[in-house]
C-alpha atoms as a PDB file:
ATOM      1  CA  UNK A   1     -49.622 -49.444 -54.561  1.00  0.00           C
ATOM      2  CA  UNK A   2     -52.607 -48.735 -56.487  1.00  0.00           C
ATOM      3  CA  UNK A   3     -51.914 -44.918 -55.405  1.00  0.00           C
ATOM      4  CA  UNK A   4     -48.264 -44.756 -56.406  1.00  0.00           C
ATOM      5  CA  UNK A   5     -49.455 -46.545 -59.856  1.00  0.00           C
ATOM      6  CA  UNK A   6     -51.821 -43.706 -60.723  1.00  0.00           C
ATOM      7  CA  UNK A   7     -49.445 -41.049 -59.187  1.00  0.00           C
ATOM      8  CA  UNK A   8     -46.229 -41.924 -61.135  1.00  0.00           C
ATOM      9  CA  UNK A   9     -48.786 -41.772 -64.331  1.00  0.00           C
ATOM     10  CA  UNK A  10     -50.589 -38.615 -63.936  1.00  0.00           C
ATOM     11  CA  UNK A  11     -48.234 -36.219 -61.851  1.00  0.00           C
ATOM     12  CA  UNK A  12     -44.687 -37.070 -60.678  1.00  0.00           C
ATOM     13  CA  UNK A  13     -44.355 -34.889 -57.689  1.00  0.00           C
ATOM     14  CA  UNK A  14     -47.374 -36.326 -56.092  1.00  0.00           C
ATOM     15  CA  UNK A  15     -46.082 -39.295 -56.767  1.00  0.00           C
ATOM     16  CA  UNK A  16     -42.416 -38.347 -54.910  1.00  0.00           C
ATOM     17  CA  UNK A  17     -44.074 -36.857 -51.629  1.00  0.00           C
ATOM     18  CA  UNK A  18     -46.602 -39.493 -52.035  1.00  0.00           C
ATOM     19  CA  UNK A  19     -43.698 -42.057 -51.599  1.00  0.00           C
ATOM     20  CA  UNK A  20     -41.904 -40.209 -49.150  1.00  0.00           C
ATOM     21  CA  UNK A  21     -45.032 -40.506 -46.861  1.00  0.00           C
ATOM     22  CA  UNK A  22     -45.356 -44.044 -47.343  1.00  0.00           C
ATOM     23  CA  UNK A  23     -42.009 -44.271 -45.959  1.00  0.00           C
ATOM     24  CA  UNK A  24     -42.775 -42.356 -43.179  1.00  0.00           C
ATOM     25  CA  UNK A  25     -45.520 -44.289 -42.488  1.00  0.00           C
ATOM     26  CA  UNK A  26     -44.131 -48.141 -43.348  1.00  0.00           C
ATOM     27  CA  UNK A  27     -41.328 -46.903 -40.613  1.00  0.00           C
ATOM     28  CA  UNK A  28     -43.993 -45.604 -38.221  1.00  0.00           C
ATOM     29  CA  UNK A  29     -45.113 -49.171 -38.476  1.00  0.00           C
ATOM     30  CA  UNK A  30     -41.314 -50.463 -37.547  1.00  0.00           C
ATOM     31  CA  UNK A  31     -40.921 -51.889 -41.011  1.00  0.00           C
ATOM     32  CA  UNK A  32     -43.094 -54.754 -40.219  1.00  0.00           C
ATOM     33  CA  UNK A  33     -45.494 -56.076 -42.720  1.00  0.00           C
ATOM     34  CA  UNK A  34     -48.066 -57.267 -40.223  1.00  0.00           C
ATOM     35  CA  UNK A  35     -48.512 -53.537 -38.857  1.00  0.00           C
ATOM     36  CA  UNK A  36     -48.678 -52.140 -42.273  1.00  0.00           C
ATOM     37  CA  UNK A  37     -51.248 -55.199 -43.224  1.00  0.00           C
ATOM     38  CA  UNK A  38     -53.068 -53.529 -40.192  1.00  0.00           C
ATOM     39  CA  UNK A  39     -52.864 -50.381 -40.774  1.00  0.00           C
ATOM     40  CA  UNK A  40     -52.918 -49.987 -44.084  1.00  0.00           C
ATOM     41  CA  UNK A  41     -54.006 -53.146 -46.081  1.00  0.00           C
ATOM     42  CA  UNK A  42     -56.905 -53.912 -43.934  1.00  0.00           C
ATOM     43  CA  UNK A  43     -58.368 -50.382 -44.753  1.00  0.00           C
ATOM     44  CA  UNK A  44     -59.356 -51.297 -48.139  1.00  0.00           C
ATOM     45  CA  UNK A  45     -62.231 -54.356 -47.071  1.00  0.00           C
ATOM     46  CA  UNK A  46     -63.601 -54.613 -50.802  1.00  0.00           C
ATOM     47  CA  UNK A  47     -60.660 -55.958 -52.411  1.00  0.00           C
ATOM     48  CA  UNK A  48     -60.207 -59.388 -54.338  1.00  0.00           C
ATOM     49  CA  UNK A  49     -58.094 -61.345 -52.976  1.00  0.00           C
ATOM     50  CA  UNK A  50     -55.310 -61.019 -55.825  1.00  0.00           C
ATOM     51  CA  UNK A  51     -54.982 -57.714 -55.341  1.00  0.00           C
ATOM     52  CA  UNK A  52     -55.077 -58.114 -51.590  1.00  0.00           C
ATOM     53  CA  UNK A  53     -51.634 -59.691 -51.916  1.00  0.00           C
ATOM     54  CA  UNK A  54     -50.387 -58.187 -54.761  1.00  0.00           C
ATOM     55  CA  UNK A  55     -50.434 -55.209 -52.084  1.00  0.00           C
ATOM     56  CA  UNK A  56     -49.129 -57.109 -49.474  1.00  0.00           C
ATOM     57  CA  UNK A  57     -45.976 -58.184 -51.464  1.00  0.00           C
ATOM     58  CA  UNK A  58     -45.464 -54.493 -53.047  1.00  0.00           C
ATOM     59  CA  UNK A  59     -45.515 -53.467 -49.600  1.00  0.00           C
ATOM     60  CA  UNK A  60     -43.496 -56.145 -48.316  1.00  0.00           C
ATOM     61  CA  UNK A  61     -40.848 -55.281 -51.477  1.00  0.00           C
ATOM     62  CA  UNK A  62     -40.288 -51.459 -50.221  1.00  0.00           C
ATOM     63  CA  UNK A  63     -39.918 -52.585 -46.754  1.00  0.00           C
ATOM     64  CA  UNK A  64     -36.995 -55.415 -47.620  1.00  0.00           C
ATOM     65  CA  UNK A  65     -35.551 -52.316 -50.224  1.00  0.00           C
ATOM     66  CA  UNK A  66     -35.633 -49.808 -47.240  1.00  0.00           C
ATOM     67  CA  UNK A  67     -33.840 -52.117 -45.029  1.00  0.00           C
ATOM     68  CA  UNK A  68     -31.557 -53.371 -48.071  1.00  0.00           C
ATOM     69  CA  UNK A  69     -30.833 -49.653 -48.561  1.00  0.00           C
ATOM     70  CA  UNK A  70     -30.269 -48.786 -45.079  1.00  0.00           C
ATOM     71  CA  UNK A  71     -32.895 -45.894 -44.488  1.00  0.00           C
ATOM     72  CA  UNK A  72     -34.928 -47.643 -41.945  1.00  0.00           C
ATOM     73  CA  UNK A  73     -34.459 -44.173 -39.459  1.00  0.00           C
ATOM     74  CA  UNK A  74     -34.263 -41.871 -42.294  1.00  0.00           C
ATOM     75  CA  UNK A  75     -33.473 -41.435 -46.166  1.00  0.00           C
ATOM     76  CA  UNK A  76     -35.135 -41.907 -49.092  1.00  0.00           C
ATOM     77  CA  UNK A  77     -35.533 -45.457 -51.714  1.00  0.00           C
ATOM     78  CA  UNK A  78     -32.438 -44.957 -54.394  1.00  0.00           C
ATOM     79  CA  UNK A  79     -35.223 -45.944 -56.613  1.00  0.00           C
ATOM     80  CA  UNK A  80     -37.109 -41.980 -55.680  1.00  0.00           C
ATOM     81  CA  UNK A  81     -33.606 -40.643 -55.311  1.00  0.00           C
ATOM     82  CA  UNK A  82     -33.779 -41.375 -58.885  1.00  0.00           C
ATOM     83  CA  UNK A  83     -37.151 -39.937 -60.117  1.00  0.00           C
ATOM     84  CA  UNK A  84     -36.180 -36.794 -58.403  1.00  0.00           C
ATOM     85  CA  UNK A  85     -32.825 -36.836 -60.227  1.00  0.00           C
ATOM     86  CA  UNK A  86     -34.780 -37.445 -63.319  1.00  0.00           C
ATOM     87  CA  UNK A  87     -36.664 -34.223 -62.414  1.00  0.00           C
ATOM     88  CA  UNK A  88     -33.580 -32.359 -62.097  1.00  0.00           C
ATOM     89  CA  UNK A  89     -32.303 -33.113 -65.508  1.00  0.00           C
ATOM     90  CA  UNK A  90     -35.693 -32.596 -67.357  1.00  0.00           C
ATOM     91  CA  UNK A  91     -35.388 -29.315 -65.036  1.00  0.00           C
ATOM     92  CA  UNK A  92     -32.188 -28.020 -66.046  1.00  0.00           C
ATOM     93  CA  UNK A  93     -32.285 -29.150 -69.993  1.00  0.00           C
ATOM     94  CA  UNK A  94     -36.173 -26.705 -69.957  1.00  0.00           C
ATOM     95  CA  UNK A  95     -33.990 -23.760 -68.508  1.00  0.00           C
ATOM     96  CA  UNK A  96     -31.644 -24.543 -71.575  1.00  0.00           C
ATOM     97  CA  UNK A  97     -34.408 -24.550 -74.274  1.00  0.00           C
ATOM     98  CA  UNK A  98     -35.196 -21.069 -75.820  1.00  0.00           C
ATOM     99  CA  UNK A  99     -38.454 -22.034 -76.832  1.00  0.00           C
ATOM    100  CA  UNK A 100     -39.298 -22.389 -72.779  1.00  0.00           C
ATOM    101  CA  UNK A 101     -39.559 -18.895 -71.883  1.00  0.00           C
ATOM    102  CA  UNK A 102     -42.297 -19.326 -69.448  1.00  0.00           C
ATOM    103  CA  UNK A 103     -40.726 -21.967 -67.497  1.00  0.00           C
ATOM    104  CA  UNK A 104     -37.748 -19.971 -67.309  1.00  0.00           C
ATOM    105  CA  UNK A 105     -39.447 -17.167 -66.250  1.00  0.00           C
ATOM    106  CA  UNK A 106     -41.852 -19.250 -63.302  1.00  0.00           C
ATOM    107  CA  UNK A 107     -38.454 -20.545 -62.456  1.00  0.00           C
ATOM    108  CA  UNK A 108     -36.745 -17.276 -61.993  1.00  0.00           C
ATOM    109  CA  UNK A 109     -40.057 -15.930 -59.403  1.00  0.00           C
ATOM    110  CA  UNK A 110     -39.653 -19.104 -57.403  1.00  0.00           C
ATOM    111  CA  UNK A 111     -35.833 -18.575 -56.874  1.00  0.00           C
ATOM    112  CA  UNK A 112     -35.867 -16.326 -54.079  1.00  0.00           C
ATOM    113  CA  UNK A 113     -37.864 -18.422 -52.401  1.00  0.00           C
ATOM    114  CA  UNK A 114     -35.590 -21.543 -52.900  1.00  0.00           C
ATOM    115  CA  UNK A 115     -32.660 -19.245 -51.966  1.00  0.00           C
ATOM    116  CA  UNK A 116     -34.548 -18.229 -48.492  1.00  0.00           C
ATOM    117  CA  UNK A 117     -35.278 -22.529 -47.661  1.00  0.00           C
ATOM    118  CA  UNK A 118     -32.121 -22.994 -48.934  1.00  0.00           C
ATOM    119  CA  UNK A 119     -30.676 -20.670 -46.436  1.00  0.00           C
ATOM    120  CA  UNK A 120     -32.894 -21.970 -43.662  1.00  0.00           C
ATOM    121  CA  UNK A 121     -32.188 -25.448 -44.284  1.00  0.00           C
ATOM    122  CA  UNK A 122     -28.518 -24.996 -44.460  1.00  0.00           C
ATOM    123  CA  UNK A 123     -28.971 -27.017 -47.133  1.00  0.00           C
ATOM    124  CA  UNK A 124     -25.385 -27.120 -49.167  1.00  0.00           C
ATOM    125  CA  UNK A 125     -25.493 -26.626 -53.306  1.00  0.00           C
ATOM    126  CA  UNK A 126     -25.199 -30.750 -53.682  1.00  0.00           C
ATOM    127  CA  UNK A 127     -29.114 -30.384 -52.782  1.00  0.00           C
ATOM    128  CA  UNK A 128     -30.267 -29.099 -56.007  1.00  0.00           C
ATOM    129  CA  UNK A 129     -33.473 -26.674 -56.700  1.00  0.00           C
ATOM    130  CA  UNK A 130     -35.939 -29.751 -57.629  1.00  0.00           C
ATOM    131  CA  UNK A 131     -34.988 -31.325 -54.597  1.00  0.00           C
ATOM    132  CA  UNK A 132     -35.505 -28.639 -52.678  1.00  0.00           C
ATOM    133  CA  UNK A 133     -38.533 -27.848 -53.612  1.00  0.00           C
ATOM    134  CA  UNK A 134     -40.165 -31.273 -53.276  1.00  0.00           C
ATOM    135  CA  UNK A 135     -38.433 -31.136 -49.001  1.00  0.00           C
ATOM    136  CA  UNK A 136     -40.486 -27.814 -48.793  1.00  0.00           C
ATOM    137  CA  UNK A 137     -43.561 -28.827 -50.034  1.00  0.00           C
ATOM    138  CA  UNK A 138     -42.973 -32.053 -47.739  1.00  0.00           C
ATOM    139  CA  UNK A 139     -42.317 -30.090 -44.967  1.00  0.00           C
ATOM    140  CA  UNK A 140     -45.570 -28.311 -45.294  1.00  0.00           C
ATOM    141  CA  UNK A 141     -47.729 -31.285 -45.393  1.00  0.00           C
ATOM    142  CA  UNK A 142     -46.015 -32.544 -42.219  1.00  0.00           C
ATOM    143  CA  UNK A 143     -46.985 -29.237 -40.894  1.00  0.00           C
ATOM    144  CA  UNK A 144     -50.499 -29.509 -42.003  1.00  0.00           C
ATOM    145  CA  UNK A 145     -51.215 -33.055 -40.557  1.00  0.00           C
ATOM    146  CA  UNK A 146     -49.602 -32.406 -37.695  1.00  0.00           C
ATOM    147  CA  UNK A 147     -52.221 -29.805 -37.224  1.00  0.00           C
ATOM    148  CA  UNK A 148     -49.345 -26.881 -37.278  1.00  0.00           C
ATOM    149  CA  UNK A 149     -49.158 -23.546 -37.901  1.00  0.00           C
ATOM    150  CA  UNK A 150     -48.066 -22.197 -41.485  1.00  0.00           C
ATOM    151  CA  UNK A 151     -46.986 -18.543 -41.730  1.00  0.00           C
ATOM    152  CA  UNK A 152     -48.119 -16.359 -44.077  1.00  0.00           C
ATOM    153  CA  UNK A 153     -44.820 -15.952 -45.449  1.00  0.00           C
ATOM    154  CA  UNK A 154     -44.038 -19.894 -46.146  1.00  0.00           C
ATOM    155  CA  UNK A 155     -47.759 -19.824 -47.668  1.00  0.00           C
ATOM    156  CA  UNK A 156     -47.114 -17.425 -50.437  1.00  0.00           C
ATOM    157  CA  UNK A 157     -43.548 -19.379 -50.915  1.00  0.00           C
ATOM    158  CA  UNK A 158     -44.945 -22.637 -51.359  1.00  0.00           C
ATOM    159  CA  UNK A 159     -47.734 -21.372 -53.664  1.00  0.00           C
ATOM    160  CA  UNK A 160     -44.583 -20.604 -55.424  1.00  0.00           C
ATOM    161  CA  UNK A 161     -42.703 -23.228 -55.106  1.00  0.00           C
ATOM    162  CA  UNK A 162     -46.232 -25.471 -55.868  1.00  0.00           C
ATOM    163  CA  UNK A 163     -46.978 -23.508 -59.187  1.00  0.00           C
ATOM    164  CA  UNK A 164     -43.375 -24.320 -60.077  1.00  0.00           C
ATOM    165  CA  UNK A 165     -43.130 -28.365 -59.504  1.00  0.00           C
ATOM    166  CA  UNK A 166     -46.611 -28.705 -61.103  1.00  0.00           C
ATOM    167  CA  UNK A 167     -45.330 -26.901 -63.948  1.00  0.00           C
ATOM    168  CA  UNK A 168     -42.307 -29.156 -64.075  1.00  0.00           C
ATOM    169  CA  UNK A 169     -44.648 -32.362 -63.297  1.00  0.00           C
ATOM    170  CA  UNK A 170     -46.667 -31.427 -66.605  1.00  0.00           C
ATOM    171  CA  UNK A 171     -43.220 -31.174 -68.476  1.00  0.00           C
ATOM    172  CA  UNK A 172     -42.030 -34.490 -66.951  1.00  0.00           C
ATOM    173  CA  UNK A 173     -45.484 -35.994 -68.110  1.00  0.00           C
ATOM    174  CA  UNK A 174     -45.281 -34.353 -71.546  1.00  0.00           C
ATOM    175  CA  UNK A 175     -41.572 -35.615 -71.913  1.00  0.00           C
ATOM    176  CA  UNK A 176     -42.484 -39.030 -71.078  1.00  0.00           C
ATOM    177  CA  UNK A 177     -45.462 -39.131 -74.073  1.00  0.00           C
ATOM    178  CA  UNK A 178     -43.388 -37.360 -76.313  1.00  0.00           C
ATOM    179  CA  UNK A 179     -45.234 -34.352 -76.485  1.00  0.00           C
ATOM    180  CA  UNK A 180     -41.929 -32.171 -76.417  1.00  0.00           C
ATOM    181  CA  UNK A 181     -39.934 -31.177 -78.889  1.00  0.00           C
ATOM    182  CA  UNK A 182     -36.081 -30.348 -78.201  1.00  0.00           C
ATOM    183  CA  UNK A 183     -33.849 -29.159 -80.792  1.00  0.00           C
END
Protein backbone atom coordinates (compact mmCIF):
# COMPACT_ATOMS: atom_id res chain seq x y z
CA UNK A 1 0.00 0.00 0.00
CA UNK A 2 2.33 2.55 1.09
CA UNK A 3 4.51 1.34 -2.08
CA UNK A 4 1.75 1.50 -4.68
CA UNK A 5 0.87 5.12 -3.07
CA UNK A 6 4.32 6.51 -3.84
CA UNK A 7 4.57 4.48 -7.14
CA UNK A 8 1.30 5.65 -8.81
CA UNK A 9 2.73 9.34 -7.76
CA UNK A 10 6.20 9.36 -8.94
CA UNK A 11 6.39 6.81 -11.95
CA UNK A 12 3.42 4.86 -13.40
CA UNK A 13 5.11 1.88 -14.82
CA UNK A 14 6.67 1.00 -11.58
CA UNK A 15 3.66 1.36 -10.25
CA UNK A 16 1.90 -1.27 -13.04
CA UNK A 17 4.65 -4.09 -12.63
CA UNK A 18 4.72 -3.13 -9.08
CA UNK A 19 0.98 -4.21 -8.93
CA UNK A 20 1.28 -7.00 -11.11
CA UNK A 21 3.79 -8.53 -8.56
CA UNK A 22 1.63 -7.99 -5.75
CA UNK A 23 -0.75 -10.09 -7.51
CA UNK A 24 1.54 -12.62 -8.06
CA UNK A 25 2.42 -12.68 -4.75
CA UNK A 26 -1.27 -12.16 -2.84
CA UNK A 27 -2.06 -15.46 -5.17
CA UNK A 28 1.16 -17.18 -4.10
CA UNK A 29 -0.39 -16.69 -0.73
CA UNK A 30 -3.88 -18.45 -2.04
CA UNK A 31 -5.69 -15.16 -1.72
CA UNK A 32 -5.83 -15.45 1.95
CA UNK A 33 -5.36 -12.47 4.12
CA UNK A 34 -3.81 -14.33 7.02
CA UNK A 35 -0.81 -15.56 4.69
CA UNK A 36 -0.36 -12.19 3.24
CA UNK A 37 -0.63 -10.69 7.05
CA UNK A 38 2.32 -13.23 7.39
CA UNK A 39 4.13 -12.70 4.80
CA UNK A 40 3.86 -9.47 4.05
CA UNK A 41 2.26 -7.28 6.84
CA UNK A 42 4.26 -8.72 9.58
CA UNK A 43 7.51 -7.59 7.72
CA UNK A 44 7.06 -4.07 8.55
CA UNK A 45 7.35 -4.46 12.85
CA UNK A 46 7.56 -0.52 13.38
CA UNK A 47 4.23 0.38 12.28
CA UNK A 48 1.33 2.15 14.30
CA UNK A 49 -1.28 0.35 14.64
CA UNK A 50 -3.60 2.50 12.20
CA UNK A 51 -1.60 1.96 9.56
CA UNK A 52 -1.15 -1.68 10.47
CA UNK A 53 -4.77 -2.14 9.42
CA UNK A 54 -5.19 0.36 7.07
CA UNK A 55 -2.75 -2.24 5.24
CA UNK A 56 -4.51 -5.08 6.23
CA UNK A 57 -7.88 -3.85 4.74
CA UNK A 58 -6.11 -2.42 1.39
CA UNK A 59 -4.81 -5.76 1.15
CA UNK A 60 -7.83 -7.47 2.07
CA UNK A 61 -9.75 -4.99 -0.73
CA UNK A 62 -7.45 -6.33 -3.79
CA UNK A 63 -7.87 -9.80 -2.67
CA UNK A 64 -12.02 -9.61 -2.52
CA UNK A 65 -11.50 -7.40 -6.17
CA UNK A 66 -9.29 -10.28 -7.58
CA UNK A 67 -11.74 -12.84 -6.65
CA UNK A 68 -14.77 -10.40 -7.60
CA UNK A 69 -12.95 -10.08 -10.95
CA UNK A 70 -12.20 -13.60 -11.45
CA UNK A 71 -8.27 -13.58 -11.88
CA UNK A 72 -7.49 -15.60 -8.89
CA UNK A 73 -5.14 -18.12 -11.44
CA UNK A 74 -4.26 -15.40 -13.73
CA UNK A 75 -5.22 -11.81 -15.13
CA UNK A 76 -4.80 -8.58 -14.14
CA UNK A 77 -7.28 -5.94 -11.58
CA UNK A 78 -9.69 -4.03 -14.33
CA UNK A 79 -8.67 -1.24 -12.13
CA UNK A 80 -4.52 -1.72 -13.79
CA UNK A 81 -6.16 -2.87 -16.98
CA UNK A 82 -7.13 0.65 -16.84
CA UNK A 83 -3.91 2.62 -15.96
CA UNK A 84 -2.28 0.73 -18.70
CA UNK A 85 -5.09 1.75 -21.08
CA UNK A 86 -4.58 5.21 -19.82
CA UNK A 87 -0.93 4.75 -20.92
CA UNK A 88 -1.92 3.75 -24.25
CA UNK A 89 -3.94 6.78 -25.00
CA UNK A 90 -1.42 9.35 -23.50
CA UNK A 91 0.90 7.02 -25.83
CA UNK A 92 -0.78 7.29 -29.00
CA UNK A 93 -2.13 11.16 -28.66
CA UNK A 94 2.34 12.00 -28.03
CA UNK A 95 2.91 10.10 -31.43
CA UNK A 96 0.15 12.56 -32.79
CA UNK A 97 1.71 15.81 -31.41
CA UNK A 98 4.31 17.50 -33.77
CA UNK A 99 5.90 19.22 -31.11
CA UNK A 100 6.99 15.46 -29.71
CA UNK A 101 9.62 14.65 -32.05
CA UNK A 102 11.77 12.89 -29.63
CA UNK A 103 9.22 10.63 -28.35
CA UNK A 104 8.36 9.78 -31.73
CA UNK A 105 11.63 9.14 -32.61
CA UNK A 106 12.54 6.80 -29.07
CA UNK A 107 9.34 5.21 -30.13
CA UNK A 108 10.30 4.38 -33.62
CA UNK A 109 14.06 2.60 -32.15
CA UNK A 110 12.03 0.56 -29.71
CA UNK A 111 9.65 -0.81 -32.47
CA UNK A 112 11.63 -3.53 -33.74
CA UNK A 113 12.01 -4.72 -30.64
CA UNK A 114 8.21 -4.75 -29.80
CA UNK A 115 7.72 -6.31 -33.27
CA UNK A 116 10.36 -9.27 -32.33
CA UNK A 117 8.23 -9.92 -28.49
CA UNK A 118 5.38 -9.39 -30.34
CA UNK A 119 6.27 -12.15 -32.65
CA UNK A 120 7.52 -14.35 -29.85
CA UNK A 121 4.62 -13.91 -27.76
CA UNK A 122 2.18 -14.56 -30.47
CA UNK A 123 0.74 -11.86 -29.04
CA UNK A 124 -2.32 -10.69 -31.55
CA UNK A 125 -2.62 -6.63 -32.46
CA UNK A 126 -5.60 -6.33 -29.58
CA UNK A 127 -2.33 -6.33 -27.23
CA UNK A 128 -1.19 -2.93 -27.94
CA UNK A 129 2.64 -1.53 -27.83
CA UNK A 130 2.29 -0.07 -24.07
CA UNK A 131 1.07 -3.24 -23.04
CA UNK A 132 3.54 -4.99 -24.46
CA UNK A 133 6.13 -3.40 -23.26
CA UNK A 134 5.15 -3.36 -19.58
CA UNK A 135 4.69 -7.92 -20.16
CA UNK A 136 8.41 -7.65 -21.34
CA UNK A 137 9.80 -5.75 -18.79
CA UNK A 138 7.65 -8.12 -16.39
CA UNK A 139 8.93 -10.97 -17.89
CA UNK A 140 12.43 -9.92 -17.21
CA UNK A 141 12.06 -9.34 -13.59
CA UNK A 142 10.51 -12.82 -13.27
CA UNK A 143 13.62 -13.89 -14.96
CA UNK A 144 15.84 -12.01 -12.67
CA UNK A 145 14.29 -13.27 -9.32
CA UNK A 146 14.02 -16.42 -10.42
CA UNK A 147 17.73 -16.28 -10.65
CA UNK A 148 17.52 -16.87 -14.71
CA UNK A 149 19.46 -16.31 -17.44
CA UNK A 150 18.92 -13.06 -19.68
CA UNK A 151 20.48 -13.06 -23.17
CA UNK A 152 22.34 -10.51 -24.44
CA UNK A 153 19.94 -9.92 -27.05
CA UNK A 154 16.67 -9.42 -24.67
CA UNK A 155 19.19 -7.10 -22.57
CA UNK A 156 19.81 -4.55 -25.21
CA UNK A 157 15.83 -4.88 -26.07
CA UNK A 158 14.65 -4.14 -22.78
CA UNK A 159 17.13 -1.27 -22.30
CA UNK A 160 15.02 -0.26 -25.15
CA UNK A 161 11.97 -1.00 -24.32
CA UNK A 162 12.97 0.54 -20.48
CA UNK A 163 14.23 3.94 -21.97
CA UNK A 164 10.90 4.00 -23.79
CA UNK A 165 8.17 3.38 -20.80
CA UNK A 166 10.24 5.72 -18.56
CA UNK A 167 9.99 8.21 -21.16
CA UNK A 168 6.26 7.65 -21.40
CA UNK A 169 6.02 7.41 -17.37
CA UNK A 170 7.55 11.09 -17.27
CA UNK A 171 4.86 12.14 -19.94
CA UNK A 172 2.08 10.38 -17.96
CA UNK A 173 3.44 12.29 -14.79
CA UNK A 174 3.77 15.59 -16.67
CA UNK A 175 0.15 15.11 -18.13
CA UNK A 176 -1.27 14.50 -14.85
CA UNK A 177 0.35 18.09 -13.31
CA UNK A 178 -0.40 19.80 -16.30
CA UNK A 179 2.90 20.39 -17.42
CA UNK A 180 1.90 19.58 -21.17
CA UNK A 181 0.66 21.54 -23.56
CA UNK A 182 -1.52 20.01 -26.54
CA UNK A 183 -2.83 22.03 -29.24
Amino acid sequence: MLIAKQKKKENIAEYVLYMWQLEDILRACSLNIESVKAAIVDRYTDLQEDVRCEMIEWYDNLIEMMKKEQIESKGHLQVIKNTVSDMNDLHNQLLQTPKEIQYNALFFKTLPFLVEFRNKLKAGEETDDIELSLNALYGVLLLKLQKKEVTKETQVAIEHISKFIATLSAKYKADANGEIEWD
